[in-house]
N, C-alpha and C. Protein backbone atom coordinates (compact mmCIF):
# COMPACT_ATOMS: atom_id res chain seq x y z
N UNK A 1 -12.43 -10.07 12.94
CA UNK A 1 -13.42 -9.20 12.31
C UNK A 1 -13.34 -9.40 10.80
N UNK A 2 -14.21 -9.27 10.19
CA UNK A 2 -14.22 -9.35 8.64
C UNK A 2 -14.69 -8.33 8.03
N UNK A 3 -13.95 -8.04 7.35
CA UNK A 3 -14.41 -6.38 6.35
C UNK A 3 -14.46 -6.65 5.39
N UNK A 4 -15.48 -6.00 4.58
CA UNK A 4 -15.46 -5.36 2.93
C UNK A 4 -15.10 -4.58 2.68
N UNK A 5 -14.71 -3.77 1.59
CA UNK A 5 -14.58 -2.71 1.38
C UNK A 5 -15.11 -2.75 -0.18
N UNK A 6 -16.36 -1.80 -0.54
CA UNK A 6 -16.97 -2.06 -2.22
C UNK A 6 -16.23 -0.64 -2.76
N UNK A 7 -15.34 -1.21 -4.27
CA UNK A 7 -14.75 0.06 -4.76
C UNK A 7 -13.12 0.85 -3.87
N UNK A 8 -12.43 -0.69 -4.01
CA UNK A 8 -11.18 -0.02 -2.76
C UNK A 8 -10.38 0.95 -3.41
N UNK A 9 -10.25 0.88 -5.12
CA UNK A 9 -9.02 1.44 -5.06
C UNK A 9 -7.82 0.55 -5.11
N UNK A 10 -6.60 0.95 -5.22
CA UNK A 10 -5.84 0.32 -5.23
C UNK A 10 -4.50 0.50 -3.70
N UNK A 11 -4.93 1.35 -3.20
CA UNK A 11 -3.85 1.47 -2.32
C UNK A 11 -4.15 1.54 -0.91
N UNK A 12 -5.27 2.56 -0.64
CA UNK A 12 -5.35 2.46 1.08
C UNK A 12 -6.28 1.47 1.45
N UNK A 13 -6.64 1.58 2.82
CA UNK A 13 -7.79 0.78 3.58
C UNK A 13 -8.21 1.81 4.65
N UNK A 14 -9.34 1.68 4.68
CA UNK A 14 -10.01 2.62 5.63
C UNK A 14 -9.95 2.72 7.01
N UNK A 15 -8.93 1.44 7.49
CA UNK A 15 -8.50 1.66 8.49
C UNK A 15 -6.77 0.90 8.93
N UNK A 16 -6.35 1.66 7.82
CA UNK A 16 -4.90 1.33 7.54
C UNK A 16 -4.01 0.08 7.54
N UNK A 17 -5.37 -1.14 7.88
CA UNK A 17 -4.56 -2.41 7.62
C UNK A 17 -4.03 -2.74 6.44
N UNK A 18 -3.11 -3.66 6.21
CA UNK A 18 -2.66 -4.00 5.03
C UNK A 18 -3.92 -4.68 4.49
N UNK A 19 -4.01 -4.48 3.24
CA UNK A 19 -5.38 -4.47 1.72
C UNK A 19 -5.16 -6.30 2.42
N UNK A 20 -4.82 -6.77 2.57
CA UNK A 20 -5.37 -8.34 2.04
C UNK A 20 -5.84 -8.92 3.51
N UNK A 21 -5.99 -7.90 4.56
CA UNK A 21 -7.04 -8.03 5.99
C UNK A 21 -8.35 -7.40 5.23
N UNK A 22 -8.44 -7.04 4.46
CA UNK A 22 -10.14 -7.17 3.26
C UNK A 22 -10.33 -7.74 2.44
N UNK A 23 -11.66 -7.99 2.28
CA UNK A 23 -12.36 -8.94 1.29
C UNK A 23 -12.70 -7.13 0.16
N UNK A 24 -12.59 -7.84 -1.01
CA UNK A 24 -13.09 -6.28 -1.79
C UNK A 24 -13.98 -6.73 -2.87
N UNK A 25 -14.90 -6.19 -3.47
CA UNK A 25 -15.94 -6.04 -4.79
C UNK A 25 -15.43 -4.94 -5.43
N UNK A 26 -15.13 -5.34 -6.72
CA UNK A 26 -15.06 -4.00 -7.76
C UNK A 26 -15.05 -4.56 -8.96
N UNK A 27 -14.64 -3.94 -9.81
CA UNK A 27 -14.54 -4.72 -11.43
C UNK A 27 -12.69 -4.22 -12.04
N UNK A 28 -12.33 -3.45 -11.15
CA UNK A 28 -10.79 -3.31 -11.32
C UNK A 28 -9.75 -3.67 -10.16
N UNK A 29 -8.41 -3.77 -10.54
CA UNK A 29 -8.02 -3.89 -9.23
C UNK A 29 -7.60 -5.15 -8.38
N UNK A 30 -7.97 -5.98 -9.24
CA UNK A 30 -7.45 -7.50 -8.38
C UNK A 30 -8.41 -7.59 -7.43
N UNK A 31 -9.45 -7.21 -7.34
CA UNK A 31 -10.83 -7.48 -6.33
C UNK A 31 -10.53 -8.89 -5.51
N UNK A 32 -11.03 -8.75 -4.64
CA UNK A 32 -11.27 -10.26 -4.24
C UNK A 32 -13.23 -11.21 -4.80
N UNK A 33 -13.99 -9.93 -4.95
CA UNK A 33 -15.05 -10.81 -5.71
C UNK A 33 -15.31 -9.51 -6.55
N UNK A 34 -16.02 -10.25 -7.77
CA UNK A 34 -16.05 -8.93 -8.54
C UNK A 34 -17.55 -9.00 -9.22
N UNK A 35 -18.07 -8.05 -9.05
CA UNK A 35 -19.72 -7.14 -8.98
C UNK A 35 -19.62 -5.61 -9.21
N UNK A 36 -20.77 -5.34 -10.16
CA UNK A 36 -20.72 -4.17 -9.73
C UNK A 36 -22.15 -3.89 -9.33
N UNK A 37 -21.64 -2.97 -7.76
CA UNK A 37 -22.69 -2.64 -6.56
C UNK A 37 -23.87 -1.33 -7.58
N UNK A 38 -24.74 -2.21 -7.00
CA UNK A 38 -25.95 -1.60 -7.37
C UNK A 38 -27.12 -2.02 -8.40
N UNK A 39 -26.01 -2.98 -9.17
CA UNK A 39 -26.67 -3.77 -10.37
C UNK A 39 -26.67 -5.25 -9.98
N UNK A 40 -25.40 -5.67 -9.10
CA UNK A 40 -25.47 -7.33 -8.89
C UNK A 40 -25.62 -7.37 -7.25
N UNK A 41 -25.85 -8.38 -7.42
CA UNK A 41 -25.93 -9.17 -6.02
C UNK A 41 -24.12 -9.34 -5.06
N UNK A 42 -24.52 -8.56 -3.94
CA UNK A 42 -23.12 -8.61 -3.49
C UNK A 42 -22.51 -10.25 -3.53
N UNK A 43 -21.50 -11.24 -3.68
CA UNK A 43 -21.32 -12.10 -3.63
C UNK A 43 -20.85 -12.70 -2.51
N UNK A 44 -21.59 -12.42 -1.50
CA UNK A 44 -21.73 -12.64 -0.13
C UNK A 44 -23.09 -13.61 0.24
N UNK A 45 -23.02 -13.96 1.41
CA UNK A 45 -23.97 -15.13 2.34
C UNK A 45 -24.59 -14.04 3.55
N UNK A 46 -26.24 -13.38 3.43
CA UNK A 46 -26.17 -13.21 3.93
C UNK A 46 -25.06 -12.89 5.91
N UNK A 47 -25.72 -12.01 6.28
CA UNK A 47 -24.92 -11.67 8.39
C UNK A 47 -23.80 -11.93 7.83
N UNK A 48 -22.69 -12.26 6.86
CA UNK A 48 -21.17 -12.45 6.89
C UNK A 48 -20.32 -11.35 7.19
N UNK A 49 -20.36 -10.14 7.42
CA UNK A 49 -19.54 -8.94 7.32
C UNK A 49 -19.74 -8.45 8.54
N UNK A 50 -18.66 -8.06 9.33
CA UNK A 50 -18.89 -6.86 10.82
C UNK A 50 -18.55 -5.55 9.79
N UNK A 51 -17.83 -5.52 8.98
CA UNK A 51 -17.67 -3.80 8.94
C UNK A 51 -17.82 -4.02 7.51
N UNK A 52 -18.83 -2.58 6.38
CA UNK A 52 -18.29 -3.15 4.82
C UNK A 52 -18.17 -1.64 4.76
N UNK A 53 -17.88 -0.81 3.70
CA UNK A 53 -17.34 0.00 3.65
C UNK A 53 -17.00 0.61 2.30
N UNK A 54 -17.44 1.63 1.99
CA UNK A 54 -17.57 2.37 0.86
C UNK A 54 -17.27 3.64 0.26
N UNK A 55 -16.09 4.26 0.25
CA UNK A 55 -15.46 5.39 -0.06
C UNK A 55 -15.46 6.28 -1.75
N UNK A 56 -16.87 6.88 -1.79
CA UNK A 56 -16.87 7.78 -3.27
C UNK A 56 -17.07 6.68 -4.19
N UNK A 57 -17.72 5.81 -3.84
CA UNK A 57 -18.30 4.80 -4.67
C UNK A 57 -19.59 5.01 -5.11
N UNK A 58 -20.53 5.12 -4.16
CA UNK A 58 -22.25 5.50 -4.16
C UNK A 58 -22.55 6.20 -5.08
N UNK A 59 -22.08 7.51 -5.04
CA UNK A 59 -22.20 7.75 -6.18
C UNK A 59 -22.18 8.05 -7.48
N UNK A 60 -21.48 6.65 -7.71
CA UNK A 60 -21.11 6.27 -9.21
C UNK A 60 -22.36 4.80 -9.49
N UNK A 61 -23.08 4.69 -8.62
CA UNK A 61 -24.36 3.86 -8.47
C UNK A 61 -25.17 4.60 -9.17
N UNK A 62 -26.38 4.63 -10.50
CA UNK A 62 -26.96 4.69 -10.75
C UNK A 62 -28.28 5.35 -9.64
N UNK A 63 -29.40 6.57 -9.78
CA UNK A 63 -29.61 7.25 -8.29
C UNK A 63 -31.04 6.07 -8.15
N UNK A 64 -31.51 5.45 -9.82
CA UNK A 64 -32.80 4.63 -9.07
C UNK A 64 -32.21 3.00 -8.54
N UNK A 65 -31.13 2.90 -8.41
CA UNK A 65 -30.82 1.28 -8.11
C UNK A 65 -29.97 1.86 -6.64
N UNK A 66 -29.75 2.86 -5.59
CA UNK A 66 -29.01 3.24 -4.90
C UNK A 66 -29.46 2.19 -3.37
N UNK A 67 -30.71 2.44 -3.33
CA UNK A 67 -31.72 1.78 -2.22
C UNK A 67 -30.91 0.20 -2.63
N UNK A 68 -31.18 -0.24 -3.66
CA UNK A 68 -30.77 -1.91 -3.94
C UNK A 68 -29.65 -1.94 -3.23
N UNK A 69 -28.71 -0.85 -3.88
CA UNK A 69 -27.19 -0.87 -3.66
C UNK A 69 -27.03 -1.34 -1.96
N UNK A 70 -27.61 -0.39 -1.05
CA UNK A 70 -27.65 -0.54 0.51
C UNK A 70 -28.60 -1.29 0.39
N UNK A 71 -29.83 -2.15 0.65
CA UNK A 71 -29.95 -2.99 1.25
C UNK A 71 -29.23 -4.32 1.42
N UNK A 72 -28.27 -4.27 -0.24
CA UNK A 72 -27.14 -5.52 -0.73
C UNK A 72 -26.59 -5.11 0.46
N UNK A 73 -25.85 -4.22 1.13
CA UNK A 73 -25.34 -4.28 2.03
C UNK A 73 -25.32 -4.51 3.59
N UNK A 74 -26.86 -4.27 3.61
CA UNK A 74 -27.63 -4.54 4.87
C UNK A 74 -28.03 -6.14 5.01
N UNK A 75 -27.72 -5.97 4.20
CA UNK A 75 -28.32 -8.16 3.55
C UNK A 75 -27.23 -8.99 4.13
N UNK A 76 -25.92 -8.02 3.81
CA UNK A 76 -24.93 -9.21 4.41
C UNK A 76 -24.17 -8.58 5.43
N UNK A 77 -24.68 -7.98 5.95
CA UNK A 77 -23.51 -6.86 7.27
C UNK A 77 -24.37 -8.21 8.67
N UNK A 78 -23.36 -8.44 9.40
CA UNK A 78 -23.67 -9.40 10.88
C UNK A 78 -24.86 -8.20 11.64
N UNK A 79 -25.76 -8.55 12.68
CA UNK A 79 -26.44 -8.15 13.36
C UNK A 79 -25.10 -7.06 14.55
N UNK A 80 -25.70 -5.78 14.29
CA UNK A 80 -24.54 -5.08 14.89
C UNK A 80 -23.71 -4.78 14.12
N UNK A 81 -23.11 -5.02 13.27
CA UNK A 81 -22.07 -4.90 11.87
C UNK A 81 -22.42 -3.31 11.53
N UNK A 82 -21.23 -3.00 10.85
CA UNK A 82 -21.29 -1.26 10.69
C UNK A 82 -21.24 -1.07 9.10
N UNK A 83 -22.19 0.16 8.51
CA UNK A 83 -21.89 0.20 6.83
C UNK A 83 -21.37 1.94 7.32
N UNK A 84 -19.87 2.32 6.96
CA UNK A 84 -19.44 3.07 6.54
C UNK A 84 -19.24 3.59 4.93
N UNK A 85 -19.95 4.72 4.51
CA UNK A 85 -19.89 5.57 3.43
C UNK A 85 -19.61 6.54 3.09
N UNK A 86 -18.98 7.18 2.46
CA UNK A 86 -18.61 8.71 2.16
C UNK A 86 -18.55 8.54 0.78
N UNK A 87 -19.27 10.07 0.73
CA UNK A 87 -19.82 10.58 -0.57
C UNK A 87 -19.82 11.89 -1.24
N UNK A 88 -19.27 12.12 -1.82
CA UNK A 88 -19.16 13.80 -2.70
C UNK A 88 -20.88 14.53 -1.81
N UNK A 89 -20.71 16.12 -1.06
CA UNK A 89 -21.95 15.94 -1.00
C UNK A 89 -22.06 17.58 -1.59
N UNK A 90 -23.31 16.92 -2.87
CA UNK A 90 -24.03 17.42 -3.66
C UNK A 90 -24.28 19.34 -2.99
N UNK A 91 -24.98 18.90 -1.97
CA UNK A 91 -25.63 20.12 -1.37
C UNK A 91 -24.39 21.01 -0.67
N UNK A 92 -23.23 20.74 0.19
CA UNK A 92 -22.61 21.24 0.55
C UNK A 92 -21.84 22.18 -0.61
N UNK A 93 -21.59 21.19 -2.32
CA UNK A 93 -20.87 21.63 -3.28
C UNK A 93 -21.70 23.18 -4.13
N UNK A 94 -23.17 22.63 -3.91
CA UNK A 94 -24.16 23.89 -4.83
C UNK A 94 -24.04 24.93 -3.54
N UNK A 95 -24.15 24.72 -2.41
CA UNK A 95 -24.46 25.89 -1.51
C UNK A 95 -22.45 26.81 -1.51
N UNK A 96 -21.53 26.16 -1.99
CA UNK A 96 -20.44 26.91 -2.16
C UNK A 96 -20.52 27.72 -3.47
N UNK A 97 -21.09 26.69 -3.97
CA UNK A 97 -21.01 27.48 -5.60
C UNK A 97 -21.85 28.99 -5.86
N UNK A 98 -23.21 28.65 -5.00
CA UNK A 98 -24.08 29.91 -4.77
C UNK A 98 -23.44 31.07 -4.01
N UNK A 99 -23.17 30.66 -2.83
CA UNK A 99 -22.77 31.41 -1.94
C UNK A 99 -21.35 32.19 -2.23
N UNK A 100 -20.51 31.55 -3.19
CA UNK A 100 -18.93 32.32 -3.10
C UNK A 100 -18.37 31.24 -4.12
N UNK A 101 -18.85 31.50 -5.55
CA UNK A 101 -17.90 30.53 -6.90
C UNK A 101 -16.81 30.79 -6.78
N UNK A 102 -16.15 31.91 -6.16
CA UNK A 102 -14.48 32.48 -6.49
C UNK A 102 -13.97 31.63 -5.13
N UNK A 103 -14.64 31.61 -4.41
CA UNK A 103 -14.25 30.29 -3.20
C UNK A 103 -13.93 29.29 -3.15
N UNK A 104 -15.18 29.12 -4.68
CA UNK A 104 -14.98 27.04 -5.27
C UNK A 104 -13.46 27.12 -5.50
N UNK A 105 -13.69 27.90 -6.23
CA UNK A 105 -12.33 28.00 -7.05
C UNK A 105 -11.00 27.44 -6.41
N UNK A 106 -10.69 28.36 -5.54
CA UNK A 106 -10.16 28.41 -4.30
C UNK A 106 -10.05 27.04 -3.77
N UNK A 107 -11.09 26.29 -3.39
CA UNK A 107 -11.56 25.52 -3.06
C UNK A 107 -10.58 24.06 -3.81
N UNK A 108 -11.28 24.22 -5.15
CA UNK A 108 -10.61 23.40 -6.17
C UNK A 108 -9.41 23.31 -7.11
N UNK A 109 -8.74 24.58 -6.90
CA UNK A 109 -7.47 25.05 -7.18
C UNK A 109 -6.62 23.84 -7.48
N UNK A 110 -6.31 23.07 -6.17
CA UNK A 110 -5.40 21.91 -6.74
C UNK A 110 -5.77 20.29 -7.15
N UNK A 111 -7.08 20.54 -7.67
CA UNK A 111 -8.25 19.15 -8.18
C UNK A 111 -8.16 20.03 -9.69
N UNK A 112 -7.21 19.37 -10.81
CA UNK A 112 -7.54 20.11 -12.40
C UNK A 112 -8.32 19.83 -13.03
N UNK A 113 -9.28 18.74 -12.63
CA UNK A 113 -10.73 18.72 -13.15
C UNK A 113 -10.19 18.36 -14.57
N UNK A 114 -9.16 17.18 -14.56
CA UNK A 114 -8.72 16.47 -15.59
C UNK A 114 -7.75 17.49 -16.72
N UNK A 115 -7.86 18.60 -16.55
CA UNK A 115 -6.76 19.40 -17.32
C UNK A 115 -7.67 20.43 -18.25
N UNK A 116 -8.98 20.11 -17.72
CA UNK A 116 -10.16 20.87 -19.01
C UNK A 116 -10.85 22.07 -18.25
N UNK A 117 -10.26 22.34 -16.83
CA UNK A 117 -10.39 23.59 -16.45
C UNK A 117 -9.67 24.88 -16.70
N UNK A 118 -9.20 24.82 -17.40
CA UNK A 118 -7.69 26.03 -17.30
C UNK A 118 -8.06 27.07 -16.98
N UNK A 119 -9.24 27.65 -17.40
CA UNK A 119 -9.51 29.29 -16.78
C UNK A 119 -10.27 29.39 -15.23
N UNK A 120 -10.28 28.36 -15.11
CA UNK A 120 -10.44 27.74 -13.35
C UNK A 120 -11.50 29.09 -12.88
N UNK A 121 -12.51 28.22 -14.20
CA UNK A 121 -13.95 28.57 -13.93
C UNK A 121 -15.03 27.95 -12.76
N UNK A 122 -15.50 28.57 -11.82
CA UNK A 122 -16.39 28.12 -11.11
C UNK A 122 -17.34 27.13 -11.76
N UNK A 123 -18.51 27.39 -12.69
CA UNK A 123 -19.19 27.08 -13.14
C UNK A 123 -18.74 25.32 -13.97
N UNK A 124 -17.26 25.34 -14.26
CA UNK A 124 -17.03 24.24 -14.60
C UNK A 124 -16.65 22.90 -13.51
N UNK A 125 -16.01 23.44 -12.28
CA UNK A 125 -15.70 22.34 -11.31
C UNK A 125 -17.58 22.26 -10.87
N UNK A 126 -18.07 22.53 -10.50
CA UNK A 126 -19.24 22.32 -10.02
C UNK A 126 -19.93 21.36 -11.01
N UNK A 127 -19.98 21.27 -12.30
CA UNK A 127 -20.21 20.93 -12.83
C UNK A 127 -19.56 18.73 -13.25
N UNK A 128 -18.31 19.23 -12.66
CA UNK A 128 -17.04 17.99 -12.92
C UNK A 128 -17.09 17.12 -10.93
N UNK A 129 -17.43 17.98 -10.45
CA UNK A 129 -17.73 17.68 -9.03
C UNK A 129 -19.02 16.89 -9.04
N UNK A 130 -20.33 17.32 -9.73
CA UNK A 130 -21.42 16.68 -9.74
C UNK A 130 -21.58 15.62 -10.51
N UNK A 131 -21.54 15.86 -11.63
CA UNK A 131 -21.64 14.59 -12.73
C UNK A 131 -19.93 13.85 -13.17
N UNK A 132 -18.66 14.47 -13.03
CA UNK A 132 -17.75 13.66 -13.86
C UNK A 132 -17.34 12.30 -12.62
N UNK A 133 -16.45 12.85 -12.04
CA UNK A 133 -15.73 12.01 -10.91
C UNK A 133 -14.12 11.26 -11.86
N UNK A 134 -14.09 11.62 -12.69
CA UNK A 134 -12.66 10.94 -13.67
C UNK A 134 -12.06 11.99 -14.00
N UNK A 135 -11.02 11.36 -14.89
CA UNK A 135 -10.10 12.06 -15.80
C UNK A 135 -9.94 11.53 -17.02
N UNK A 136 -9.60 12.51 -18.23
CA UNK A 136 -9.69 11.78 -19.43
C UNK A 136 -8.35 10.50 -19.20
N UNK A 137 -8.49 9.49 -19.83
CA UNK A 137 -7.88 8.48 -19.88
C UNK A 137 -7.46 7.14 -18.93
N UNK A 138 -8.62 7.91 -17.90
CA UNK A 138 -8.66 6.85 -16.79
C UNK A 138 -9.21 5.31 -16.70
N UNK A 139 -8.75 4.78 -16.36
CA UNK A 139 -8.99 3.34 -16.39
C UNK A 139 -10.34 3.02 -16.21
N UNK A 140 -11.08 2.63 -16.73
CA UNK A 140 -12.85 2.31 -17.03
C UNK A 140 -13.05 3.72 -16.83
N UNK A 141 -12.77 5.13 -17.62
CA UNK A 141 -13.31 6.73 -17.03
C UNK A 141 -15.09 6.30 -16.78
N UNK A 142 -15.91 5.60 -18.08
CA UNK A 142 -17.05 5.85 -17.60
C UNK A 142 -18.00 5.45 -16.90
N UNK A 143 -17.50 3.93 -15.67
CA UNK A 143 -17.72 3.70 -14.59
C UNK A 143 -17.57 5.02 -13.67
N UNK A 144 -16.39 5.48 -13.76
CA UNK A 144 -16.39 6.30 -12.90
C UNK A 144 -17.29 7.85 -12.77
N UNK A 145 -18.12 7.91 -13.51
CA UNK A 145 -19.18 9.16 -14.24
C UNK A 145 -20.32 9.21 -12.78
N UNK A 146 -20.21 10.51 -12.28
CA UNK A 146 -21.24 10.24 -11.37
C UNK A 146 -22.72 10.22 -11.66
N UNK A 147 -23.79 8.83 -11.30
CA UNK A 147 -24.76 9.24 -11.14
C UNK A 147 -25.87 9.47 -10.17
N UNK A 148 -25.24 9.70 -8.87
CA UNK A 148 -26.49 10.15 -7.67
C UNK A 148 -25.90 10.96 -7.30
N UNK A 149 -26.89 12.06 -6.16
CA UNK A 149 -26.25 12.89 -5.64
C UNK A 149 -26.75 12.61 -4.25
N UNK A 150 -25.67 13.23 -3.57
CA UNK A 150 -26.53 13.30 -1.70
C UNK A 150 -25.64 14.26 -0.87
N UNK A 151 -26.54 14.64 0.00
CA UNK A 151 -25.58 15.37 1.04
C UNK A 151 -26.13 14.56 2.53
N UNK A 152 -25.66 14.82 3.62
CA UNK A 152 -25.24 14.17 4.53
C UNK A 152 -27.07 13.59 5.10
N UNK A 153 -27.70 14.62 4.83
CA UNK A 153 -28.96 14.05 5.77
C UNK A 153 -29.66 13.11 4.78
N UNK A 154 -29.58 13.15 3.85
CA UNK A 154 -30.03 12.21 2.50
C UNK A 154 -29.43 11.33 2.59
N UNK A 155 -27.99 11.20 2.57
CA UNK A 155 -28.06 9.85 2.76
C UNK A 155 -27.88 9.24 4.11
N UNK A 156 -28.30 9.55 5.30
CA UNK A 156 -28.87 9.23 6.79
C UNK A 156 -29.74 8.57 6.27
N UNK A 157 -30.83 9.24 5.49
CA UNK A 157 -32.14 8.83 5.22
C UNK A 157 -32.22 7.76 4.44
N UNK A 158 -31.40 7.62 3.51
CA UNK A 158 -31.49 6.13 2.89
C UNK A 158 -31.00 5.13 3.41
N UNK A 159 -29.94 5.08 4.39
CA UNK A 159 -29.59 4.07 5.23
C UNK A 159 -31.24 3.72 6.55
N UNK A 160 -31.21 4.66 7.12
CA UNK A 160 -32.26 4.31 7.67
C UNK A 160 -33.83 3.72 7.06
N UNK A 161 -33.66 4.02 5.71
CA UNK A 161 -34.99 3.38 4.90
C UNK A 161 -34.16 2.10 4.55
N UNK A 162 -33.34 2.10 4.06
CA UNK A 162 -32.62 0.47 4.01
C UNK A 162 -32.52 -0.65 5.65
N UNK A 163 -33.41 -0.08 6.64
CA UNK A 163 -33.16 -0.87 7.89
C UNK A 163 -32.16 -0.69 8.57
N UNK A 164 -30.99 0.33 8.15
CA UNK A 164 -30.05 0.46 9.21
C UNK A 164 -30.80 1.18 10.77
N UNK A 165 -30.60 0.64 11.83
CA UNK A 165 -31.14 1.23 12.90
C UNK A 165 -30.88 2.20 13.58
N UNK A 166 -29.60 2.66 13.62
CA UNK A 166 -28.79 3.57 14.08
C UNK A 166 -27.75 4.37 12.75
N UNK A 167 -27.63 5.64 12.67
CA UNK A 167 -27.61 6.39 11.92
C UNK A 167 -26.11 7.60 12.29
N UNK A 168 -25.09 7.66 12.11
CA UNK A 168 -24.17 9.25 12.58
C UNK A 168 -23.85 9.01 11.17
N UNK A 169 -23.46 11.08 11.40
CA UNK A 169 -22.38 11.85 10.89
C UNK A 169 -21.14 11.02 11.22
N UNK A 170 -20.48 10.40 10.30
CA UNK A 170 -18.82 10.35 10.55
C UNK A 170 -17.89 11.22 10.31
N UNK A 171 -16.62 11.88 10.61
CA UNK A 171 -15.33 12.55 10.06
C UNK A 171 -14.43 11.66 9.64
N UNK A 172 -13.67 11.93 8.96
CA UNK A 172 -12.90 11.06 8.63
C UNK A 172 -11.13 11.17 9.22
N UNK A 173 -10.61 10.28 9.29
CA UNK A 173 -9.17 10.18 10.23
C UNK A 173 -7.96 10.20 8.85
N UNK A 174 -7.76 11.64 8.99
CA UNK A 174 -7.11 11.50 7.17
C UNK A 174 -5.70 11.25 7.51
N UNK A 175 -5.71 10.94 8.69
CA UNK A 175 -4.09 10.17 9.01
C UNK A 175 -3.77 8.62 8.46
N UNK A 176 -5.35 8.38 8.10
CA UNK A 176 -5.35 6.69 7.59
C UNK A 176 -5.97 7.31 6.46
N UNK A 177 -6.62 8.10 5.75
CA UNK A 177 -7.06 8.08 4.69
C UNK A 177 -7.37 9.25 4.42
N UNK A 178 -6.97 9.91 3.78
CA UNK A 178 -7.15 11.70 3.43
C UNK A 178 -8.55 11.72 2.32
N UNK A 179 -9.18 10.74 2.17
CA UNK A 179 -10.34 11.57 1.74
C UNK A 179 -10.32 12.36 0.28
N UNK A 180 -11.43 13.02 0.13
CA UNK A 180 -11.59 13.72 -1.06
C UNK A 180 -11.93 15.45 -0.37
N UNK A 181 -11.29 15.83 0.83
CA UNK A 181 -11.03 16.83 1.21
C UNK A 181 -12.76 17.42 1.84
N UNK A 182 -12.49 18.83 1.29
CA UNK A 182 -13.92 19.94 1.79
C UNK A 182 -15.67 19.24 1.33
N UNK A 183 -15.03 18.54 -0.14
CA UNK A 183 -16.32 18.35 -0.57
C UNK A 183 -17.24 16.80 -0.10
N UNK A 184 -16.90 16.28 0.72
CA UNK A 184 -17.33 15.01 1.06
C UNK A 184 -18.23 15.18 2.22
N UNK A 185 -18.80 13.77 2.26
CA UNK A 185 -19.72 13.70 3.73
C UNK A 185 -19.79 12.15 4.22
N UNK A 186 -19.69 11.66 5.08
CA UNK A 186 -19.65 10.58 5.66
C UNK A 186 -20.91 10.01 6.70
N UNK A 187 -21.20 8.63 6.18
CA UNK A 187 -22.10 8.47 7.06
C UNK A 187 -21.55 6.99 7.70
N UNK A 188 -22.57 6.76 9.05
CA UNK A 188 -22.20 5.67 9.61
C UNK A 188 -23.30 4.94 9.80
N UNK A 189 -24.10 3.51 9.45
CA UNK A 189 -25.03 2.76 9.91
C UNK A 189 -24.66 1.61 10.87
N UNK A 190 -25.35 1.07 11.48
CA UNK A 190 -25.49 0.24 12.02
C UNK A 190 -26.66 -0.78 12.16
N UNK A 191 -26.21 -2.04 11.73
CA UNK A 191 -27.55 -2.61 11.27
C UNK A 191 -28.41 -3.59 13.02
């Protein structure tokens, strides 16, 4: 099987093989090809990929180049090949914030929102949840700046406008990868 993974990170794999059973795209990290998704051309041959795979990457994609971003991926995933994504989701984060800010809180208690929350104000993680995604002094911080948002049926919907044919909700197995906890959403295509 051959995997991608766009935006690995430096330590896990999404399905706990050792990192060098993936091919990776990023611009940090010892990549194995290096692009950044959404602006370049994946550096792939077309049908080459059964699984590619994308963890809190999307949206740090720019929200009008996002469509490019997935079809690059639909371009080179094999017939049958799977695009796994998970993504901060937008709507799940505003409907906590509306519904119960002293919850966020709660919520975000042990995420310090880089050290610039201290009065572990609602109004500020919501804010560092939607647009930051860093910490001051982080390695490229303003790659890492979010710019799209989605929650789970949004981005169904853009995979399926990108030609994916088949569409789930995924969970995630945080025994291989713990995720970014309450606030995430996962999707699964199939091309």
């Amino acid at each position: 099987m051959r995997k991608l993974e766009i935006g690995p990170g430096q330590v896990r794999t999404p399905d706990g093989q050792p990192k060098n059973t993936w091919d990776t795209v990023d611009t940090h990290y010892n990549p194995t090809h290096t692009a950044v998704w959404g602006r370049d051309a994946l550096p792939a041959e077309n049908n080459s990929y059964d699984w590619v795979h994308a963890s809190h990457v999307l949206e740090h994609v720019p929200w009008w180049n996002v469509h490019k971003a997935v079809k690059e991926v639909y371009r080179i995933l094999k017939p049958g090949g799977i695009f796994t994504v998970w993504v901060p989701d937008a709507a799940k984060i505003f409907k906590q914030y509306l519904d119960d800010p002293e919850g966020l809180v709660e919520l975000e208690a042990k995420w310090p929102c880089g050290n610039l929350n201290r009065d572990q104000d609602a109004w500020t993680y919501l804010n560092a949840r939607v647009f930051w995604g860093a910490r001051p002094g982080e390695l490229g911080q303003e790659q890492h700046f979010h710019r799209s948002m989605f929650g789970s049926k949004s981005l169904a919907g853009i995979l399926n406008k990108c030609g994916f044919a088949k569409t789930r909700y995924i969970e995630r197995d945080v025994t291989v990868d713990p995720g970014h906890g309450w606030m995430e959403c996962g999707v699964e295509g199939t091309k």
